[in-house]
N, C-alpha and C. Protein backbone atom coordinates (compact mmCIF):
# COMPACT_ATOMS: atom_id res chain seq x y z
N UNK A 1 105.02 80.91 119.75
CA UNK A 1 104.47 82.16 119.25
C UNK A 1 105.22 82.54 117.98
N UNK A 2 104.36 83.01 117.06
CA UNK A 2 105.16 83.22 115.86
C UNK A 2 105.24 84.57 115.81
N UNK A 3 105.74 85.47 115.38
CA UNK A 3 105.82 86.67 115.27
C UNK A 3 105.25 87.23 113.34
N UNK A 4 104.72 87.94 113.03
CA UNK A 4 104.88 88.18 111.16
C UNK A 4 104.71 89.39 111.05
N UNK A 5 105.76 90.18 110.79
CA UNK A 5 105.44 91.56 109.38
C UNK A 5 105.29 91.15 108.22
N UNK A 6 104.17 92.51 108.17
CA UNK A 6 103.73 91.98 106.68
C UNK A 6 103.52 94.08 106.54
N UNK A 7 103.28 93.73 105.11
CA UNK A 7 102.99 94.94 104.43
C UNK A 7 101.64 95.06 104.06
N UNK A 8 100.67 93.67 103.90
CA UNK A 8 100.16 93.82 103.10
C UNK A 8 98.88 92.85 104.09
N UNK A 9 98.53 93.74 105.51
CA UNK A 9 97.38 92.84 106.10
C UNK A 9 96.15 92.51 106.50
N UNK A 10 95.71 91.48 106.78
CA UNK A 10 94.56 91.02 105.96
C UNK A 10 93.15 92.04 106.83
N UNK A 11 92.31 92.07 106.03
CA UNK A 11 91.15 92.92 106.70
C UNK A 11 90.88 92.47 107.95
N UNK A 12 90.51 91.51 108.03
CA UNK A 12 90.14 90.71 109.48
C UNK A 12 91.14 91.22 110.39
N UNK A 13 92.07 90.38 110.39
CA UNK A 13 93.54 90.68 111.34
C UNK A 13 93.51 92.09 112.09
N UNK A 14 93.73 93.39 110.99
CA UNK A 14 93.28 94.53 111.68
C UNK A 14 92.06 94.59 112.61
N UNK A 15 90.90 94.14 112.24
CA UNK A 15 89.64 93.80 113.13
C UNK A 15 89.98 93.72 114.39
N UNK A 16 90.50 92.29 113.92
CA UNK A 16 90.93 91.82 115.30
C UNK A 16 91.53 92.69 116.47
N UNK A 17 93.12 93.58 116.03
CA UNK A 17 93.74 94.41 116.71
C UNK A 17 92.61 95.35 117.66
N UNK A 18 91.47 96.05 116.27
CA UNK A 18 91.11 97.48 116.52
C UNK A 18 90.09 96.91 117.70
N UNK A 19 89.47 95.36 117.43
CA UNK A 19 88.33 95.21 118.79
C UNK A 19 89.07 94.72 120.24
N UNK A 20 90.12 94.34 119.85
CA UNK A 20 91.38 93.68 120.85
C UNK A 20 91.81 95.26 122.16
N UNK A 21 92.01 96.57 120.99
CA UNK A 21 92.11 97.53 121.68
C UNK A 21 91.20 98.06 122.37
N UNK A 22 89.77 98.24 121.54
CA UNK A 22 88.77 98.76 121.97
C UNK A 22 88.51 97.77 123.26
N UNK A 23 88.22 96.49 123.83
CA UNK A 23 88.10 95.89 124.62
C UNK A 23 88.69 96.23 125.86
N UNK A 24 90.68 96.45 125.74
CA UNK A 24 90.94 97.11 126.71
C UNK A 24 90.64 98.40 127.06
N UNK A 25 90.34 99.18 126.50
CA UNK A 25 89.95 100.34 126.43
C UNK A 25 89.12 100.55 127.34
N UNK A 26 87.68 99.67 127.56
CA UNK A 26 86.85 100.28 128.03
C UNK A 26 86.51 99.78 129.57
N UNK A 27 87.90 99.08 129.98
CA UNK A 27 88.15 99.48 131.23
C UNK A 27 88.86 100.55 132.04
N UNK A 28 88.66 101.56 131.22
CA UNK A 28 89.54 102.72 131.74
C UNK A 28 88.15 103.85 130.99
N UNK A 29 87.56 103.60 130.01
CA UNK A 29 87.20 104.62 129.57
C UNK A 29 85.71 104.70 129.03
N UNK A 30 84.62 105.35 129.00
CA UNK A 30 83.36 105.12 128.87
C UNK A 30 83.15 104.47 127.29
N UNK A 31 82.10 103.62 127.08
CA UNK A 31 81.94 103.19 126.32
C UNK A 31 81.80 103.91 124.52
N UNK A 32 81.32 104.96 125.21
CA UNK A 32 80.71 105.77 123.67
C UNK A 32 82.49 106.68 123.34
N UNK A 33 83.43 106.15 124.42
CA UNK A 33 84.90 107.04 124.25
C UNK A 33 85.79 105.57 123.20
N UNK A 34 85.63 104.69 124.46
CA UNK A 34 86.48 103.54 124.17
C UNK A 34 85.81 102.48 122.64
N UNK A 35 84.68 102.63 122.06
CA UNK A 35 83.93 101.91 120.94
C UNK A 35 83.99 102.98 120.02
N UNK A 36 84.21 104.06 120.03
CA UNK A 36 84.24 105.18 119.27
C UNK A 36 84.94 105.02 117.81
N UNK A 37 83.62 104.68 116.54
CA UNK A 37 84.95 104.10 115.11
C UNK A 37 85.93 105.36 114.67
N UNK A 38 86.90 104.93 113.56
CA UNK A 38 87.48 106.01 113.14
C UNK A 38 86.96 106.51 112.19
N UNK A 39 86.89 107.99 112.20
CA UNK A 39 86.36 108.51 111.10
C UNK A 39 87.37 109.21 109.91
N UNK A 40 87.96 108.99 109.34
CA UNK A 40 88.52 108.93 108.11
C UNK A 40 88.05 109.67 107.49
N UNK A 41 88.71 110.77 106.69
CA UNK A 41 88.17 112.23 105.88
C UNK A 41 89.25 112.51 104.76
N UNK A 42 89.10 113.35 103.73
CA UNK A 42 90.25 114.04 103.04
C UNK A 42 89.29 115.50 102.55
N UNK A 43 90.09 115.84 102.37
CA UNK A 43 89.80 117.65 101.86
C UNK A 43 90.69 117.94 100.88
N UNK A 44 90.14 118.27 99.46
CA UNK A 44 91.01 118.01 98.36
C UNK A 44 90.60 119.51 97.51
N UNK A 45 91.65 119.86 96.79
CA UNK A 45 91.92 120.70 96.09
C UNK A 45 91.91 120.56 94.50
N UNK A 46 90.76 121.21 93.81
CA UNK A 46 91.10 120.65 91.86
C UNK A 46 91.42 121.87 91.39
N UNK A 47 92.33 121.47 90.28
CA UNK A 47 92.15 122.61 89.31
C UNK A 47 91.03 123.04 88.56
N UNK A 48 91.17 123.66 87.43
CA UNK A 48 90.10 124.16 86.85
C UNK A 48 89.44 122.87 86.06
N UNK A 49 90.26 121.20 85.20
CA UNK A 49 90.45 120.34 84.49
C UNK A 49 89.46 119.46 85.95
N UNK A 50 90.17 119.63 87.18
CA UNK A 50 89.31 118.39 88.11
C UNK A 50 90.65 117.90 88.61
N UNK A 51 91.85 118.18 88.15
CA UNK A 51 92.76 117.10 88.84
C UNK A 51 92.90 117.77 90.13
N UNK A 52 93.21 116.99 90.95
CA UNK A 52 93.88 116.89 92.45
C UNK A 52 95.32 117.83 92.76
N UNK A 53 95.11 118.91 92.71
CA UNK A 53 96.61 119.64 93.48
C UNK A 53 97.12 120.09 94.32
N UNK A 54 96.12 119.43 95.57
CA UNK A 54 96.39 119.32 97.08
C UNK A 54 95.55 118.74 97.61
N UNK A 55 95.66 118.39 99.18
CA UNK A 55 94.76 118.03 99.87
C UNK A 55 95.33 117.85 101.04
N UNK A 56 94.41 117.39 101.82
CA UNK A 56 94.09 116.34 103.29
C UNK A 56 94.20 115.37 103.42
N UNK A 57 94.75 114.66 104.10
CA UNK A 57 94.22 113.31 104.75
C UNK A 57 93.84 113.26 106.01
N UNK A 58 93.14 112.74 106.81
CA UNK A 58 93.29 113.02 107.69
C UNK A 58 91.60 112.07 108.79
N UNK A 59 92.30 111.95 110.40
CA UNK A 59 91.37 110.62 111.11
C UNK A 59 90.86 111.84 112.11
N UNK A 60 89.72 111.18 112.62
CA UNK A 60 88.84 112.01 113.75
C UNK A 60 88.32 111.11 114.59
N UNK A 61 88.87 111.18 115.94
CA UNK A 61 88.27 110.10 116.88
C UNK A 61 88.60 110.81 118.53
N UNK A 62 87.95 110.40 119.50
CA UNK A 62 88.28 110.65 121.23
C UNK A 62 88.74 111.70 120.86
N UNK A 63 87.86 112.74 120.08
CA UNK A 63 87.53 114.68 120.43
C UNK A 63 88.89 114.86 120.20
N UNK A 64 89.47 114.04 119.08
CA UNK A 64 90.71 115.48 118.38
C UNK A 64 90.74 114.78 117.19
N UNK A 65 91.32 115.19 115.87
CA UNK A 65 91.73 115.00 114.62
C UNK A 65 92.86 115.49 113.97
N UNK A 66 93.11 113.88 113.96
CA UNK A 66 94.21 114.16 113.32
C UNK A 66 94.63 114.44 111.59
N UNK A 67 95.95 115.37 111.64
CA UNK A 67 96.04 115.75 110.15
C UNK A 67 97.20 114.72 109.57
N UNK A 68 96.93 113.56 108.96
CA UNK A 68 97.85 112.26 108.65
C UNK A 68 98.91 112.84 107.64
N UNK A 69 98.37 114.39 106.32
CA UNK A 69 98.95 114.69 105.38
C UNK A 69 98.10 115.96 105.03
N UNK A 70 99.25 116.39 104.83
CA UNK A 70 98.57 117.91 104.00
C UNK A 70 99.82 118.04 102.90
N UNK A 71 98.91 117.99 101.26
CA UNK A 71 100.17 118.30 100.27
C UNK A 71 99.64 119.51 99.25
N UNK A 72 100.62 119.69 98.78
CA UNK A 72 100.32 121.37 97.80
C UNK A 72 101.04 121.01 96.45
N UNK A 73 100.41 121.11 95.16
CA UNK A 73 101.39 121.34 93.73
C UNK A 73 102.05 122.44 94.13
N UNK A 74 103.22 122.92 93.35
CA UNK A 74 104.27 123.57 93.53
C UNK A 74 103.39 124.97 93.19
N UNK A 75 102.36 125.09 92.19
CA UNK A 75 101.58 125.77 91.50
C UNK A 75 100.70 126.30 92.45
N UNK A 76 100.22 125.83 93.80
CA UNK A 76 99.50 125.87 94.36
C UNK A 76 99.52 126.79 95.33
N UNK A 77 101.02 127.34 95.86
CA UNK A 77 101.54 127.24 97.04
C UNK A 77 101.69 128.96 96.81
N UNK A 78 101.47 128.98 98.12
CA UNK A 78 101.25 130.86 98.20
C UNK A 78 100.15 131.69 98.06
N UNK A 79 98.76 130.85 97.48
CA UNK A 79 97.72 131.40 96.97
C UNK A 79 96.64 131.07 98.48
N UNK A 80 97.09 130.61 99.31
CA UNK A 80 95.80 130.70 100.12
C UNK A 80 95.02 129.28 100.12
N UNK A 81 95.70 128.36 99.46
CA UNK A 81 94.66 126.86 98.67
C UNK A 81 95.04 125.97 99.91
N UNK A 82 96.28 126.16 101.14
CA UNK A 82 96.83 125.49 102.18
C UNK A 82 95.73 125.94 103.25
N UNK A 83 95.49 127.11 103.55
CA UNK A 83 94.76 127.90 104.75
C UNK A 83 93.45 127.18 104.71
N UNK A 84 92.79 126.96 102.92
CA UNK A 84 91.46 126.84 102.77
C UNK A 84 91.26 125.15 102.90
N UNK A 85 92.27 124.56 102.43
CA UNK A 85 91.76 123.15 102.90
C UNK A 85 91.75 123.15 104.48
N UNK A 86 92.81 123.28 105.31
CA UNK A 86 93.20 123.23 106.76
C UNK A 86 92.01 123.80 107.51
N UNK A 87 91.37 125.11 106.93
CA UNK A 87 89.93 125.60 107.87
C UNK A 87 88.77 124.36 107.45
N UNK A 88 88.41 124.29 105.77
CA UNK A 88 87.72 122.91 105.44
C UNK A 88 87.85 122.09 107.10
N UNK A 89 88.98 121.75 106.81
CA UNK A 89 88.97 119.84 107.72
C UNK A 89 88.99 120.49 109.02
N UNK A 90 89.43 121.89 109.39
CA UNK A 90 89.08 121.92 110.99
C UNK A 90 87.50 122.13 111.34
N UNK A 91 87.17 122.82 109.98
CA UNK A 91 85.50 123.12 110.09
C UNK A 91 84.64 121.69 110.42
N UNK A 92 85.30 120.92 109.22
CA UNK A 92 84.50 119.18 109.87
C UNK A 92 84.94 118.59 110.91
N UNK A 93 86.12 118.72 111.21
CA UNK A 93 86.29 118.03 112.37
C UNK A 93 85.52 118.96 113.71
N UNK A 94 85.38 120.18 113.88
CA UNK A 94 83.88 120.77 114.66
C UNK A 94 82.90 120.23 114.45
N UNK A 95 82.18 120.25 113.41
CA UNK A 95 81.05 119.79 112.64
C UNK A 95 80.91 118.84 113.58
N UNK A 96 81.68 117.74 113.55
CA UNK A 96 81.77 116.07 114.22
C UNK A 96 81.84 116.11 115.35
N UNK A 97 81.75 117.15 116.24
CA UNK A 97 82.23 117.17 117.67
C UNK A 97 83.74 117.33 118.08
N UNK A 98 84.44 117.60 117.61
CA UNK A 98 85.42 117.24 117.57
C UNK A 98 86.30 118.65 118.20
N UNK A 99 87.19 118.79 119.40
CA UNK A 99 87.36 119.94 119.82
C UNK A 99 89.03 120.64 119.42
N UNK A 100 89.94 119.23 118.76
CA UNK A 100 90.97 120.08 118.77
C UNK A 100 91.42 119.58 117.32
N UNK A 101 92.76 119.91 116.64
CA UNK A 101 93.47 118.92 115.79
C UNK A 101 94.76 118.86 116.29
N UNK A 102 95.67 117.88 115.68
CA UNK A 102 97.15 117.62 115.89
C UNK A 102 97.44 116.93 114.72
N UNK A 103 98.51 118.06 114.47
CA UNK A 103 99.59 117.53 113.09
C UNK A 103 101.30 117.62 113.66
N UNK A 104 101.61 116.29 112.49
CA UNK A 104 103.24 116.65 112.70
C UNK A 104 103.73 117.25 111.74
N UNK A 105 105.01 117.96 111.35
CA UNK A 105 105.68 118.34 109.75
C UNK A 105 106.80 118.36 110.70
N UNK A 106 107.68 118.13 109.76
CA UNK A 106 109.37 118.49 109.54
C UNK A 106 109.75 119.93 109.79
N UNK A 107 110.95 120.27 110.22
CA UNK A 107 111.44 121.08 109.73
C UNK A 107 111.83 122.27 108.69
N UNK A 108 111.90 121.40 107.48
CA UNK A 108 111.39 122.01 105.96
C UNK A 108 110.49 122.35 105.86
N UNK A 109 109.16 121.65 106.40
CA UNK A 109 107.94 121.54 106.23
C UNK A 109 107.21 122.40 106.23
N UNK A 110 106.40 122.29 107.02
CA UNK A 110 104.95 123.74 107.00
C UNK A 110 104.83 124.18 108.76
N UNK A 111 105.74 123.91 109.49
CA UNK A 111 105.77 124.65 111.26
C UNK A 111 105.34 125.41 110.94
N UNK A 112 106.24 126.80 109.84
CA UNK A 112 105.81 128.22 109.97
C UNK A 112 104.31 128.41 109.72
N UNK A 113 103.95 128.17 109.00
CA UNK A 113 102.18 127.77 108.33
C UNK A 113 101.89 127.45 109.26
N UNK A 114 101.43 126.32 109.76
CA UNK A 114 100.85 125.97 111.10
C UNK A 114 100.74 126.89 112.20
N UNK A 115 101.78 127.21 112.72
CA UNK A 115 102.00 128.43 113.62
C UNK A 115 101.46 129.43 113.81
N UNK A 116 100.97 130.55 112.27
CA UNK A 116 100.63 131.41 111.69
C UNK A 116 98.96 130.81 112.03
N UNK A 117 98.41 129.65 111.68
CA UNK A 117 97.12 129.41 111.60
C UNK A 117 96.75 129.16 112.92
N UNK A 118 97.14 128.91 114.33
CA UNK A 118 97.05 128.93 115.69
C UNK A 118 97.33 127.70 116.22
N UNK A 119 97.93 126.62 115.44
CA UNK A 119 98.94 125.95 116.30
C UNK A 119 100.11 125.81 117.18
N UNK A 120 100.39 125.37 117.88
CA UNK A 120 101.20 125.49 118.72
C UNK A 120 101.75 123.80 119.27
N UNK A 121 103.29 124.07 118.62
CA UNK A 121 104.15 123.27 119.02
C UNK A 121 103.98 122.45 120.57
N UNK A 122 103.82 121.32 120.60
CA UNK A 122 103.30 120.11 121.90
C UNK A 122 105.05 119.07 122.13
N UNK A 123 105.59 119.21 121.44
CA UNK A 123 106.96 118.04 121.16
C UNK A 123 107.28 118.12 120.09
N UNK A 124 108.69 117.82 119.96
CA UNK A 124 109.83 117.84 118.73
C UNK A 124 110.56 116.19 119.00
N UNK A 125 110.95 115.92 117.96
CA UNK A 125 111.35 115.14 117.70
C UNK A 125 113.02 114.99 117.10
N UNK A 126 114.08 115.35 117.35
CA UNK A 126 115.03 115.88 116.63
C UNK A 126 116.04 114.66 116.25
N UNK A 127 116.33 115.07 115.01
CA UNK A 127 117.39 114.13 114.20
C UNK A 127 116.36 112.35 113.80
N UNK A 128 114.99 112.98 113.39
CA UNK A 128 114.10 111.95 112.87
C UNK A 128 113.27 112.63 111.76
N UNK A 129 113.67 112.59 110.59
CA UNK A 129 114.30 111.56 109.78
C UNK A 129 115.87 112.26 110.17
N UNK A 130 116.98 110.97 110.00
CA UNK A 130 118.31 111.71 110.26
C UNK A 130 118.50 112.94 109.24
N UNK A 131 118.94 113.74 110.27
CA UNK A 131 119.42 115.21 110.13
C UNK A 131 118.05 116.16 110.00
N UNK A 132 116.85 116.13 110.72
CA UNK A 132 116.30 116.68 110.48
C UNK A 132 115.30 116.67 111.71
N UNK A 133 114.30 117.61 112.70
CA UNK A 133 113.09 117.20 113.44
C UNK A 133 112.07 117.42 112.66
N UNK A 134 111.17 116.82 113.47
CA UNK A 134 109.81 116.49 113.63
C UNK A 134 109.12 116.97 114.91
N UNK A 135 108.30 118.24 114.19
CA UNK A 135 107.36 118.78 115.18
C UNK A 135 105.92 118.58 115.21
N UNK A 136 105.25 118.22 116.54
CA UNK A 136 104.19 117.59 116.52
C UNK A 136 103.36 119.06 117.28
N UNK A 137 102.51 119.44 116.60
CA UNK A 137 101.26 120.50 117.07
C UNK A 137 99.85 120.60 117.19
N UNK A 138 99.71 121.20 117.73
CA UNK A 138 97.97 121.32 118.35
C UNK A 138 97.20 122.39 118.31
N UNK A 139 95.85 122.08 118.24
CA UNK A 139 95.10 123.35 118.12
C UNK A 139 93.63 123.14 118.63
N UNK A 140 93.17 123.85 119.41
CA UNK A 140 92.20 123.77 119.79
C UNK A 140 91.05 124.70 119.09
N UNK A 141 90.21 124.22 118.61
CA UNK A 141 88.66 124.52 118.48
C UNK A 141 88.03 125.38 118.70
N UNK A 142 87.53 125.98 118.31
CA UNK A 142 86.44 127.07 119.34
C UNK A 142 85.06 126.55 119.21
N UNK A 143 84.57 125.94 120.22
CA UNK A 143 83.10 125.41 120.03
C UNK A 143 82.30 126.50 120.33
N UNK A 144 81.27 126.73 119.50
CA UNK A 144 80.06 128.08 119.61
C UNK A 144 79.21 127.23 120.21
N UNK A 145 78.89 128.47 122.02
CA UNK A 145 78.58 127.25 122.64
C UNK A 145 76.99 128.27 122.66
């Protein structure tokens, strides 16, 4: 058996993994849960010019979405441009069915923000990156039923 990291791998290969998982998967879990693709999104912020001075990244799959990145220009920050992407991508990730989200940030990071918007801390992570945690949070949805 050979073992290889790589940085840089090949389209297929991933294939392979994501149908390798999905396969086990759907002995534990219904088909339309366990075949379910990823849906991949960003929610982006321009200036007045068009450039990019924040955004989203962020995956939606098995009824939660995740927030991979949320960033702000320094210019950006305080005006409300954080709240309005974060409702954006929770609004689509509803849109999609989708009932909750989960993000991590640091310490430094944006907890307090998060918090304020109705997340709520699920696990910490402490002294990762060294000298610092990592808090992982959640939020549930309100589906208009």
């Amino acid at each position: 058996m050979d073992i290889e990291v790589t940085r840089t791998p090949e389209r297929d290969d991933l294939a392979v993994l994501s149908r390798g998982i999905q396969s086990y998967n759907q002995r534990f879990l219904p088909d339309a849960v366990a075949l379910e693709a990823d849906n991949y999104f960003a929610v982006f912020a321009r200036d007045a010019l068009g450039q990019v001075c924040g955004g989203i990244r962020a995956n939606a799959f098995w009824d939660y979405c995740i927030i991979e990145l949320l960033w702000l220009a320094d210019n950006c920050r305080g005006h409300g441009v954080g709240r309005q992407l974060l409702e954006a991508a929770e609004a689509h990730a509803l849109a999609q069915g989708f009932s909750a989200v989960r993000v991590e940030t640091l310490d430094f990071q944006a907890k307090p923000f998060y918090e304020k918007l109705g997340y709520t801390v699920y696990g910490e992570l402490a002294d990762h990156p060294k000298g610092h945690t990592t808090y992982c949070l959640v939020k549930r949805l309100k589906v208009n039923d």
